[in-house]
Protein backbone atom coordinates (compact mmCIF):
# COMPACT_ATOMS: atom_id res chain seq x y z
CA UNK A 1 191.54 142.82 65.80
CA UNK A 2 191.37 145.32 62.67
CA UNK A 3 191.63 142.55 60.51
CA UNK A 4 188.60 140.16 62.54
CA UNK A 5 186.38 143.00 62.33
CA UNK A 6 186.64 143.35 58.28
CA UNK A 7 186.19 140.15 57.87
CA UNK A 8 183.32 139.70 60.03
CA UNK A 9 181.98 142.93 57.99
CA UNK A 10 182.89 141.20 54.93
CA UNK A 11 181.00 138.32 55.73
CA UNK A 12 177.65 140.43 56.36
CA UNK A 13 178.11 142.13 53.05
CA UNK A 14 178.69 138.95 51.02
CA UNK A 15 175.38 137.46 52.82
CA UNK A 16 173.55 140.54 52.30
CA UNK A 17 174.01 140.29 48.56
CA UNK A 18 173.15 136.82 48.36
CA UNK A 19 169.91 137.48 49.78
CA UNK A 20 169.50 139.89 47.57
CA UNK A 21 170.58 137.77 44.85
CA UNK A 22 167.98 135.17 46.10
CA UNK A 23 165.47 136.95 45.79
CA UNK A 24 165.52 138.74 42.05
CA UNK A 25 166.84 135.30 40.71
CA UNK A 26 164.63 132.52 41.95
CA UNK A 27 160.28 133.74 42.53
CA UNK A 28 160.04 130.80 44.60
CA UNK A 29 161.44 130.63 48.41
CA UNK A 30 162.33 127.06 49.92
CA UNK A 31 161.66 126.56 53.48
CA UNK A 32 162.01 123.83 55.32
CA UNK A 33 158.63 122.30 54.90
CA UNK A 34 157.42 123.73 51.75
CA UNK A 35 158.07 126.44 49.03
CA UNK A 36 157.29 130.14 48.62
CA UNK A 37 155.62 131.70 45.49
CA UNK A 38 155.25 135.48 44.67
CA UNK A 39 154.93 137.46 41.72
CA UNK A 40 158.45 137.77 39.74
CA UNK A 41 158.21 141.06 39.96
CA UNK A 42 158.51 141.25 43.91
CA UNK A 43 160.19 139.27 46.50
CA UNK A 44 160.06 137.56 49.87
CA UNK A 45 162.43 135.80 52.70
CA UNK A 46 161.70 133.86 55.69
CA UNK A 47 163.69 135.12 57.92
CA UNK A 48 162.52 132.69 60.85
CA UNK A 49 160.90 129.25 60.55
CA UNK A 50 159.36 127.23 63.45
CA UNK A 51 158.13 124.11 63.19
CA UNK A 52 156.51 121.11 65.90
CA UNK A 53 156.47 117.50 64.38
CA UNK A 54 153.46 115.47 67.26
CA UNK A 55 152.93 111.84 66.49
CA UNK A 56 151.20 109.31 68.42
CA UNK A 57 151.83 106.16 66.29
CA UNK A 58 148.61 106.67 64.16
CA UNK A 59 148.64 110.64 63.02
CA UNK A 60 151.22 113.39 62.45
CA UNK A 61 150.43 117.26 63.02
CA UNK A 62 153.04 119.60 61.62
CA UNK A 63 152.47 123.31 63.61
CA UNK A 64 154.51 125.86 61.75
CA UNK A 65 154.92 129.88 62.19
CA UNK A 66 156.83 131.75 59.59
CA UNK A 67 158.11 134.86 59.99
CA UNK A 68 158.31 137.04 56.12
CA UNK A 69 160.11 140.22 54.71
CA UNK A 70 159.93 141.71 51.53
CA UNK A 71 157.89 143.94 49.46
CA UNK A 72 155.32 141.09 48.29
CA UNK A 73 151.48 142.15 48.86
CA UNK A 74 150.51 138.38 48.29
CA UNK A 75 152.27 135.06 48.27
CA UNK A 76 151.48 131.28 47.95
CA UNK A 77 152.51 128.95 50.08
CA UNK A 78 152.92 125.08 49.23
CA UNK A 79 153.18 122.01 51.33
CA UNK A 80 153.33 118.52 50.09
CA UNK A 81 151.62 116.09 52.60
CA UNK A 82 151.48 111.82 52.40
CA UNK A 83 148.20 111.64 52.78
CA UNK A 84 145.05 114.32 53.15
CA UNK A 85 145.16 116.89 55.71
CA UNK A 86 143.36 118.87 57.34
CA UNK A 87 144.21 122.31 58.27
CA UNK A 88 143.41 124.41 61.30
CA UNK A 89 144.92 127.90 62.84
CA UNK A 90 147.48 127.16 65.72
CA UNK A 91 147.82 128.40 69.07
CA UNK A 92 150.90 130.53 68.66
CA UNK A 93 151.77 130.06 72.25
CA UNK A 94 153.04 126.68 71.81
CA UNK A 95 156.15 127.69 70.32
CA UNK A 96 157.29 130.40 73.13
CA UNK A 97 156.15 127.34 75.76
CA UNK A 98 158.44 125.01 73.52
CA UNK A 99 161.21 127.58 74.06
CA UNK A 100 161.19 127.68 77.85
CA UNK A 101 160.69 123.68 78.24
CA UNK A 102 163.97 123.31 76.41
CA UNK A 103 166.15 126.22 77.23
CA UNK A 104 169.51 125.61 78.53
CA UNK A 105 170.43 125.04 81.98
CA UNK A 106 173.11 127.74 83.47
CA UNK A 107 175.70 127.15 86.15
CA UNK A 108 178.28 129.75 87.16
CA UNK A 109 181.86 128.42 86.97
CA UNK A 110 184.16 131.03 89.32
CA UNK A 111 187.44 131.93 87.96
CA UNK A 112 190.56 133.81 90.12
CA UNK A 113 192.91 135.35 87.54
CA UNK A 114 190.96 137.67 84.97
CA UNK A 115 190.25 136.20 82.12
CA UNK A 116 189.03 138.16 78.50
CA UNK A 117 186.14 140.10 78.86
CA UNK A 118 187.43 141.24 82.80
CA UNK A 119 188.98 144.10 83.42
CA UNK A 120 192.08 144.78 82.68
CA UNK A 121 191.32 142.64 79.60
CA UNK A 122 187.75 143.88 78.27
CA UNK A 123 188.67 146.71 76.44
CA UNK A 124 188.74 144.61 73.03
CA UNK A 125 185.67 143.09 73.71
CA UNK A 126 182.95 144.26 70.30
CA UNK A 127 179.91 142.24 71.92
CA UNK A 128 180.22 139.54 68.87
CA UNK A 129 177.29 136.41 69.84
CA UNK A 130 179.42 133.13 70.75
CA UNK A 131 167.60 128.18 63.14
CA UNK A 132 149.12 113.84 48.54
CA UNK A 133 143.53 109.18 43.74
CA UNK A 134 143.86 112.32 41.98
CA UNK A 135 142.49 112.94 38.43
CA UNK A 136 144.64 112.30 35.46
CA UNK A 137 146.36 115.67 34.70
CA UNK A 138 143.89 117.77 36.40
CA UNK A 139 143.88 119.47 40.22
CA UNK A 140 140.92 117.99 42.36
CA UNK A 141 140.26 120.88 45.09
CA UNK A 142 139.24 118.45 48.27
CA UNK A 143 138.92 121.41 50.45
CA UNK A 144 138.98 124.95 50.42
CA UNK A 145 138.52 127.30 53.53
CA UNK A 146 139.33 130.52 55.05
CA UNK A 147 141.74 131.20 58.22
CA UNK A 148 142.66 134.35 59.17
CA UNK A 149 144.37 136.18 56.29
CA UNK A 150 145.10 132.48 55.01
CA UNK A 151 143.33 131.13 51.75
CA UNK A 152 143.68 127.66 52.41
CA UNK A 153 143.28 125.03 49.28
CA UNK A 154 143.57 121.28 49.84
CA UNK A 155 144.37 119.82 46.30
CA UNK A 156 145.64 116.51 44.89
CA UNK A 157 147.12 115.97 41.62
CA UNK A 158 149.25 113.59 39.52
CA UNK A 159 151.30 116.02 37.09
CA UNK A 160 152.55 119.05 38.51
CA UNK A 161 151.17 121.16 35.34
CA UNK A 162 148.16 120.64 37.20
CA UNK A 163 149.37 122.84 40.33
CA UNK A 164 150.43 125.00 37.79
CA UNK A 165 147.06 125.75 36.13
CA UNK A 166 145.65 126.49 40.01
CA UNK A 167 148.43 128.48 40.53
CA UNK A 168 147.59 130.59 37.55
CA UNK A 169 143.96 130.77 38.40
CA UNK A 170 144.86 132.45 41.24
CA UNK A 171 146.93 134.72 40.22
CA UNK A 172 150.53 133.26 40.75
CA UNK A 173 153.03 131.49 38.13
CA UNK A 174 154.78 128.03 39.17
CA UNK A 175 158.66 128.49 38.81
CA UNK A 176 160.32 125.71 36.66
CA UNK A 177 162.75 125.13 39.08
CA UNK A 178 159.68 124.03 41.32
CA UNK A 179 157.60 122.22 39.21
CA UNK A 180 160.93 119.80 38.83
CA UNK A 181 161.30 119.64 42.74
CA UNK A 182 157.66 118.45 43.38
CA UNK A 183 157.79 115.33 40.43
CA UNK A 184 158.82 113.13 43.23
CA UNK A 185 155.74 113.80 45.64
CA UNK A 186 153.63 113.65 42.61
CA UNK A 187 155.28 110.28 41.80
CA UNK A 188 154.22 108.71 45.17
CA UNK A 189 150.59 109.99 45.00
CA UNK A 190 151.24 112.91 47.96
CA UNK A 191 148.78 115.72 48.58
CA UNK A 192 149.61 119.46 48.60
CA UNK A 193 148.31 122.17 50.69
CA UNK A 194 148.25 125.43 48.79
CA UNK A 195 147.80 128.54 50.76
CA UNK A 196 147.31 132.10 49.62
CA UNK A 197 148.98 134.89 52.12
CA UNK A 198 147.26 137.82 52.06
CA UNK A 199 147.76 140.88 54.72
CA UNK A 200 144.43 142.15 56.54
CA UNK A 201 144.91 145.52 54.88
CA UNK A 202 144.80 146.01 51.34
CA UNK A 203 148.13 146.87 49.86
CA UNK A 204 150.25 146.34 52.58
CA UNK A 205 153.28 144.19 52.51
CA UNK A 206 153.43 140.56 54.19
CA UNK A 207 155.83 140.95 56.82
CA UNK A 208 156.70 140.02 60.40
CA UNK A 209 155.24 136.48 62.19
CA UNK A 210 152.29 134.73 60.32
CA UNK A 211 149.66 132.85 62.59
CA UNK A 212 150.94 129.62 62.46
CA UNK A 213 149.03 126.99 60.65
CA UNK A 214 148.34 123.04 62.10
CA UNK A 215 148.38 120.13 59.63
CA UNK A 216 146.84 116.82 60.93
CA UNK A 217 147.12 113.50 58.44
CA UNK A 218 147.41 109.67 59.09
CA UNK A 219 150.79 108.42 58.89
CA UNK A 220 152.51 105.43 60.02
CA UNK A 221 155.91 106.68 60.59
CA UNK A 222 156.95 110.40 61.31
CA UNK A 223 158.26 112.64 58.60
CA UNK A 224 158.84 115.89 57.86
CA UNK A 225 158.91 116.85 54.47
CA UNK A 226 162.38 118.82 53.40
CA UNK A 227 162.58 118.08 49.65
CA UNK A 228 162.27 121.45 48.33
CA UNK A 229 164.98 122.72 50.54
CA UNK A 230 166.88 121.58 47.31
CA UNK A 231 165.74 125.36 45.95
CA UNK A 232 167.53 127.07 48.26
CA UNK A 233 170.59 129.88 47.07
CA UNK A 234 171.85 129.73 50.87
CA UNK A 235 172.73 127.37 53.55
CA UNK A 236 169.67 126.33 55.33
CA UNK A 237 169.48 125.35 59.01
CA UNK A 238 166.46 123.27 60.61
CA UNK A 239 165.25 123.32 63.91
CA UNK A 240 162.08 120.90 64.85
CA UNK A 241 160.94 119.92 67.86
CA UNK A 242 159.32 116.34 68.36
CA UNK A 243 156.72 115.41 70.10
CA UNK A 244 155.94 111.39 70.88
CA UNK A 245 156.39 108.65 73.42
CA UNK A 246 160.01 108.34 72.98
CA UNK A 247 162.88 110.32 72.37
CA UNK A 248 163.09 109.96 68.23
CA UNK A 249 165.73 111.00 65.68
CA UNK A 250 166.36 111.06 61.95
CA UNK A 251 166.84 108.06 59.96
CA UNK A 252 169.59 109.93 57.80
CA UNK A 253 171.12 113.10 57.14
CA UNK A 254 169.67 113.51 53.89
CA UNK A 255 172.80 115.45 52.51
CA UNK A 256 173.22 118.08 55.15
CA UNK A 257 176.05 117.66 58.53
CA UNK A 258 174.79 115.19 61.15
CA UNK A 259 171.35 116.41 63.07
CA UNK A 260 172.27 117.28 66.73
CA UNK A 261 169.84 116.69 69.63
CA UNK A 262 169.83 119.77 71.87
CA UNK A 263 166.80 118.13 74.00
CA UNK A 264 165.57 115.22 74.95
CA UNK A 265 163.26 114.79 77.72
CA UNK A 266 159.81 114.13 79.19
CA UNK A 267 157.32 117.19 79.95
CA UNK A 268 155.98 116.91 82.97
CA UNK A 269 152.96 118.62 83.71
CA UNK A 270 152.68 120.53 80.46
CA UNK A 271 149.49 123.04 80.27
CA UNK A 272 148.12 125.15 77.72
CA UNK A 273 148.49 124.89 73.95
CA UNK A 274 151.30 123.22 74.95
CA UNK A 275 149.80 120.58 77.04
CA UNK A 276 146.95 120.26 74.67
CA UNK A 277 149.66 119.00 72.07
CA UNK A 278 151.48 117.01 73.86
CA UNK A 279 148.58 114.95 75.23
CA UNK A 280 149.12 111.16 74.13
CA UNK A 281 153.16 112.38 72.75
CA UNK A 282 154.95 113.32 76.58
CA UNK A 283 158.44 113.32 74.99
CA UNK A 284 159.85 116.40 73.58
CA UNK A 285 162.94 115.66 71.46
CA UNK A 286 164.51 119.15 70.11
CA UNK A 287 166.90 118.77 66.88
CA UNK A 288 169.11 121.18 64.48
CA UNK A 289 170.68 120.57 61.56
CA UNK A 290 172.43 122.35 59.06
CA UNK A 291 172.52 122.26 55.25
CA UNK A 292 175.64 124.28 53.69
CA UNK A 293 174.99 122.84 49.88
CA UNK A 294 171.18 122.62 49.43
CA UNK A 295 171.40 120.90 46.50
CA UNK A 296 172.68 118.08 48.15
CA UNK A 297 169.17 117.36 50.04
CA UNK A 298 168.18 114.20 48.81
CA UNK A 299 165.34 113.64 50.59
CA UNK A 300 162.89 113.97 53.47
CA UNK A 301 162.96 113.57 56.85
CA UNK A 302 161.78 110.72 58.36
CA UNK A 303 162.16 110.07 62.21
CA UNK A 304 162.63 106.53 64.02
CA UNK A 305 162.82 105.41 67.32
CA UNK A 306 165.98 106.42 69.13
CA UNK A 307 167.90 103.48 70.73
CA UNK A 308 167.70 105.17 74.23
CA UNK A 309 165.02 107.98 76.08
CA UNK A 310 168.25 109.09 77.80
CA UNK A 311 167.70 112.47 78.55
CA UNK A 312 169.82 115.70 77.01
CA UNK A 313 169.66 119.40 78.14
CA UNK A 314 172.48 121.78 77.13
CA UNK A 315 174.14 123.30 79.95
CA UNK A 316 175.80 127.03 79.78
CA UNK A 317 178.67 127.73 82.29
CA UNK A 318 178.51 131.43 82.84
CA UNK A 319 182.14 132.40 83.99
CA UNK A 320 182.30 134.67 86.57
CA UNK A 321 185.54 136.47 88.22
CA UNK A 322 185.47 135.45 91.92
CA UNK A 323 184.94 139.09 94.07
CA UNK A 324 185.31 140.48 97.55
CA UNK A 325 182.91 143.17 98.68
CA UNK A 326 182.57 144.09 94.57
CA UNK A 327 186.06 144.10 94.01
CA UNK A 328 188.11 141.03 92.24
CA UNK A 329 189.81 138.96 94.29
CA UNK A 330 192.93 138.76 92.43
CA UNK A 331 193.66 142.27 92.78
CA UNK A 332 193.20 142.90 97.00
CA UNK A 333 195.09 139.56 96.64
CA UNK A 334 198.03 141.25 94.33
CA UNK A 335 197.68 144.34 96.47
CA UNK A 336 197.69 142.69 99.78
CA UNK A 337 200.87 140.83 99.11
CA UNK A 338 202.55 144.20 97.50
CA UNK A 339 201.54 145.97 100.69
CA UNK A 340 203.44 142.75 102.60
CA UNK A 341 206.24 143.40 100.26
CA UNK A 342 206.52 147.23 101.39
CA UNK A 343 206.07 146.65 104.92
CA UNK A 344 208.63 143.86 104.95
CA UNK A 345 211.40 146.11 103.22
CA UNK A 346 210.12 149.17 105.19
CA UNK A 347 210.82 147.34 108.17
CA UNK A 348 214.28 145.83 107.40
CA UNK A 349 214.77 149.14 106.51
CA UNK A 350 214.07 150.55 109.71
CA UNK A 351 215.72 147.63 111.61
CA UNK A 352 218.92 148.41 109.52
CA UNK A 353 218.95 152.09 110.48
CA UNK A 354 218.50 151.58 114.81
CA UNK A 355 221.43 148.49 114.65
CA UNK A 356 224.19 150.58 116.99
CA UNK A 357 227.26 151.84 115.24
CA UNK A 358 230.44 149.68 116.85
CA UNK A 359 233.84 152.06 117.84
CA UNK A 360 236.97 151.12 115.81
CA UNK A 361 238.95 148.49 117.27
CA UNK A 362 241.64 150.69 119.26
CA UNK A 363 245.37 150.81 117.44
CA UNK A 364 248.00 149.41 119.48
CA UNK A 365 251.24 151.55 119.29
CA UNK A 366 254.20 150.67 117.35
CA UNK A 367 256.74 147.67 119.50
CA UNK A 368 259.83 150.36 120.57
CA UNK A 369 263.03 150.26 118.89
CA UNK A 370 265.86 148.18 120.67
């Protein structure tokens, strides 16, 4: 047990210092569905990314909420997109409605004999838990506009040197590392969506949930764009949920282990920001994924048709030690039978002592001599 607990100790230390690591070596922060920028001087993490993919055949909105540490008073945010976007402030609401439609389903499973974690067995037990025609060379702002603490610029542009000059105009410096990771979208003619993070009060760290932030754009097929995730120190882990007509899943793994579906369903009745989204999309399709070498992302996401709407919902059996007025069965059973036991030898016991003591057979006297 001595030696689980140092290693699990071990493990926090090691993936405390590659945070740390992360962030004095690389000014730019991959997420999922975009990249980062700060000053080099400070840092930033996302410690918690949530994202909603909705298509209906003709448009894609991507809702995301990011949740920030770090000592950084501003930050820039970028987000390649096929084709122009618009961007609006999301109903943050959504995501906790997302949560309950696809939560697990618990049964209890009753067990007789104790089992670890039940008494006389749970005294080991440490608690341990069982995720954009541009201008040659030049930035063309299509949009700019103000949400919240968000400084939203809608730019296209065919070299990324371009980014970088807006990037400098506004008071941030575009990592070399990035500039590399974004030649592809800038090959096929995508969009970006540049944001500026700002706190509402002046010099105060970002840090804790940002208002999530809905991008709407035509596209013919779904996809959700992962490329930078190449940037990453660490092992990254995706969770999206999908809304559309039918259950949907990745084309490919695009370097990371297989995507799981943890959801698949129909909502049924939704309301709210919630229901507003998933007007036109009914079926909710929840998938994770994990990346343990970054580097090896070779792509983005892009989501097809699954073969079947077959539903999936994750079902927890919650074990629980089968009791009689509070008190496990197993051990009035174990005493009732060791009471038995007593009784029974108690009573042969007493049986043996009242059995009546038989006289020795009398002695017959010796024949007489002749």
């Amino acid at each position: 047990m001595r030696r689980i607990r140092a290693a699990r100790v071990l493990a926090v230390v090691l993936t405390l210092l590659g945070i740390q690591l992360t962030w004095f070596l690389s000014p730019a922060w991959a997420c999922g569905c975009g990249a980062m920028v700060v000053d080099p001087a400070r840092r930033i993490a996302v410690s918690d990314e949530q994202s909603v993919l909705r298509w209906d055949g003709r448009q894609e909105q991507i809702v995301m909420r990011l949740t920030v540490t770090g000592d950084a008073h501003r930050a820039a945010w970028i987000m390649p997109v096929p084709h122009r976007a618009t961007v609006r402030l999301a109903d943050p609401a959504v995501f906790d409605q997302l949560a309950q439609a696809v939560a697990p389903v618990h049964r209890t499973r009753h067990h007789f004999w104790p089992r670890d974690g039940d008494w006389p067995f749970d005294d080991h037990a440490d608690g341990a838990a069982a995720a954009p025609a541009p201008g040659a060379g030049a930035v063309g702002v299509v949009g700019r506009q103000r949400l919240g603490p968000f400084d939203v610029a809608r730019l296209t542009a065919t070299d990324p040197a371009a980014l970088d000059h807006w990037l400098r105009a506004n008071g941030f410096t575009l990592p070399a590392r990035l500039r590399k990771a974004l030649e592809p979208y800038v090959a096929e003619h995508w969009e970006y969506v540049a944001v500026r993070l700002a706190p509402d009060a002046e010099g105060t760290a970002l840090g804790g949930a940002l208002d999530p932030l809905r991008l709407t754009f035509a596209a013919d097929r779904p996809v959700y764009p992962m490329r930078l995730s190449r940037l990453a120190g660490t092992p990254q882990s995706l969770g999206l949920y999908v809304l559309a007509a039918h259950r949907m899943e990745p084309s490919t793994s695009i370097g990371g282990l297989p995507p799981r579906t943890v959801f698949a369903g129909r909502l049924t009745a939704p309301h709210g920001a919630l229901g507003a989204l998933a007007h036109g999309a009914p079926y909710l399709t929840a998938l994770t994924q994990r990346f343990p070498r970054p580097a090896r992302i070779s792509g983005d996401h892009e989501l097809r048709r699954s073969g079947t709407d077959t539903p999936v919902r994750q079902v927890v059996q919650d074990d629980e030690l089968d009791r009689i007025a509070g008190i496990p069965a197993w051990l009035l059973t174990v005493a009732g039978l060791a009471v038995l036991l007593a009784a029974a030898i108690a009573l042969a016991a007493v049986r043996r002592s009242r059995r009546p003591v038989l006289p020795p057979p009398p002695v017959s006297p010796p024949p007489p001599l002749a």
